[in-house]
C-alpha atoms as a PDB file:
ATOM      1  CA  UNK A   1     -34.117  26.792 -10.328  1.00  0.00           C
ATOM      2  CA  UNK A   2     -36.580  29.775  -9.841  1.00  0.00           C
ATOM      3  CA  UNK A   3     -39.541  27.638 -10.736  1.00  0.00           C
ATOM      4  CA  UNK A   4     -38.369  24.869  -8.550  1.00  0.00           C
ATOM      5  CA  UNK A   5     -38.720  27.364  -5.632  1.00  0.00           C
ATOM      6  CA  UNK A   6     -41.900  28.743  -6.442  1.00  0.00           C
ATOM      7  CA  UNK A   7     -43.632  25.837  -6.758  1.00  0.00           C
ATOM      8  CA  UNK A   8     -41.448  24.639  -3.424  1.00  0.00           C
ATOM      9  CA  UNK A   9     -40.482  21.376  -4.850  1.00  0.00           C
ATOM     10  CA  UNK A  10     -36.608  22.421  -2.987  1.00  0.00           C
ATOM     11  CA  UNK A  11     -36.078  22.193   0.775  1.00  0.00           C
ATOM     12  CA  UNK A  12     -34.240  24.693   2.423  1.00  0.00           C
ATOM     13  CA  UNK A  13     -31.614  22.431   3.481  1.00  0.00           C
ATOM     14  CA  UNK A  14     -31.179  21.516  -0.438  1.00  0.00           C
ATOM     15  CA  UNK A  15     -30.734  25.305  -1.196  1.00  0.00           C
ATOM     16  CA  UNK A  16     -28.759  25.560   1.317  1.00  0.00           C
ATOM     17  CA  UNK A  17     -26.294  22.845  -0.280  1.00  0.00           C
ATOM     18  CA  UNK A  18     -26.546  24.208  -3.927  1.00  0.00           C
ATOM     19  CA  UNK A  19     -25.928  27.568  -2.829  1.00  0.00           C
ATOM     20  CA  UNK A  20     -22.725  26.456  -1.097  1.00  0.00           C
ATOM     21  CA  UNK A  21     -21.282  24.359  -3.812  1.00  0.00           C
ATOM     22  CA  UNK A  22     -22.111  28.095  -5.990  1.00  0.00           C
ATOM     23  CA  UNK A  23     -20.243  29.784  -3.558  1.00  0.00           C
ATOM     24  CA  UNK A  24     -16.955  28.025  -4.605  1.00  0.00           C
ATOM     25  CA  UNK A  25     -15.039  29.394  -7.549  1.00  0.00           C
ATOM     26  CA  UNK A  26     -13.571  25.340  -8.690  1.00  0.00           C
ATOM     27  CA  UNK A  27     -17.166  24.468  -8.601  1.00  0.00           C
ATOM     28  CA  UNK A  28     -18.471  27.059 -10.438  1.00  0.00           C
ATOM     29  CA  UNK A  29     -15.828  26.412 -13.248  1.00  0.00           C
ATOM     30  CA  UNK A  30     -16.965  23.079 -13.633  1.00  0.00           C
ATOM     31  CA  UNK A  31     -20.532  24.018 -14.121  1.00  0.00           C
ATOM     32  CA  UNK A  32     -19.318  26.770 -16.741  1.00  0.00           C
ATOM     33  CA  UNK A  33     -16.876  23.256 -18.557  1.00  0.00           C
ATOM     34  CA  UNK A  34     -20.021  21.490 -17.584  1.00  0.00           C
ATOM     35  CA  UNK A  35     -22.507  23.614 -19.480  1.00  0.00           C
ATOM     36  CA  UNK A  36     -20.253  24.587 -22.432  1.00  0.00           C
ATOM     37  CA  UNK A  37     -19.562  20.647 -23.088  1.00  0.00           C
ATOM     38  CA  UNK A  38     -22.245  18.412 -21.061  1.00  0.00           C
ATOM     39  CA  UNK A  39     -21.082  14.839 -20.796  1.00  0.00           C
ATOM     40  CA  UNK A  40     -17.342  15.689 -19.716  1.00  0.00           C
ATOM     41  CA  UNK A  41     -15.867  12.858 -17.640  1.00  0.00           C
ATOM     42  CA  UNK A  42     -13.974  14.018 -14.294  1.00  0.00           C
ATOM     43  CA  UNK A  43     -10.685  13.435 -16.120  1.00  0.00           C
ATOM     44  CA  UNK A  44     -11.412  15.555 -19.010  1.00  0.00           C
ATOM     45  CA  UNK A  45     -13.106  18.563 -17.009  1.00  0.00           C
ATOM     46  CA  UNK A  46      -9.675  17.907 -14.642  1.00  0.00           C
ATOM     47  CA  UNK A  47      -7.195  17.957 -17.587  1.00  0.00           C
ATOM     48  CA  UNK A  48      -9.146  21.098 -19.574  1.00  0.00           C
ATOM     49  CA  UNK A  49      -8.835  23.147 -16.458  1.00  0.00           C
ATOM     50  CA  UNK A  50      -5.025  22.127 -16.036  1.00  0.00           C
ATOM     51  CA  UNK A  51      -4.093  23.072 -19.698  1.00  0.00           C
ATOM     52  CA  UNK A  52      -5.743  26.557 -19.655  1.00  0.00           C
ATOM     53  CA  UNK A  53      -4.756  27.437 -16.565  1.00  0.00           C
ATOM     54  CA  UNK A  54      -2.563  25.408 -14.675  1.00  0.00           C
ATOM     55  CA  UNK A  55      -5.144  25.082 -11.597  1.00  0.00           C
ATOM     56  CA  UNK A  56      -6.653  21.849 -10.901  1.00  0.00           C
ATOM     57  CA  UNK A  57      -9.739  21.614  -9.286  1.00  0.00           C
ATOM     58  CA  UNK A  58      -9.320  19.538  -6.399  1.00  0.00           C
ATOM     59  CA  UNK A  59      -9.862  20.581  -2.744  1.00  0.00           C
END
């Protein structure tokens, strides 16, 4: 993402977005699922983060 703002390919109002879907802790555990095993359907990232934790990730 560093590059991207170098080079300013990203609009503020696009940082702005990604830098409030970072800010939330659900989100940011589905990037980390997301990263660890790309290709994860919503149901599967859903169902991992009820059996480890208990916690879905819905808002």
């Amino acid at each position: 993402m560093i590059g991207l703002l170098h080079k300013g390919v990203m609009k503020d109002d696009q940082l702005d977005l990604i830098f409030k879907a970072l800010s939330d802790s659900a989100r940011r555990r589905i990037i980390d699922r997301l990263s660890k095993k790309p290709g994860q359907s919503l149901f599967e990232v859903c169902a991992a983060s009820i059996a480890e934790g208990g916690v879905a990730l819905s808002h």
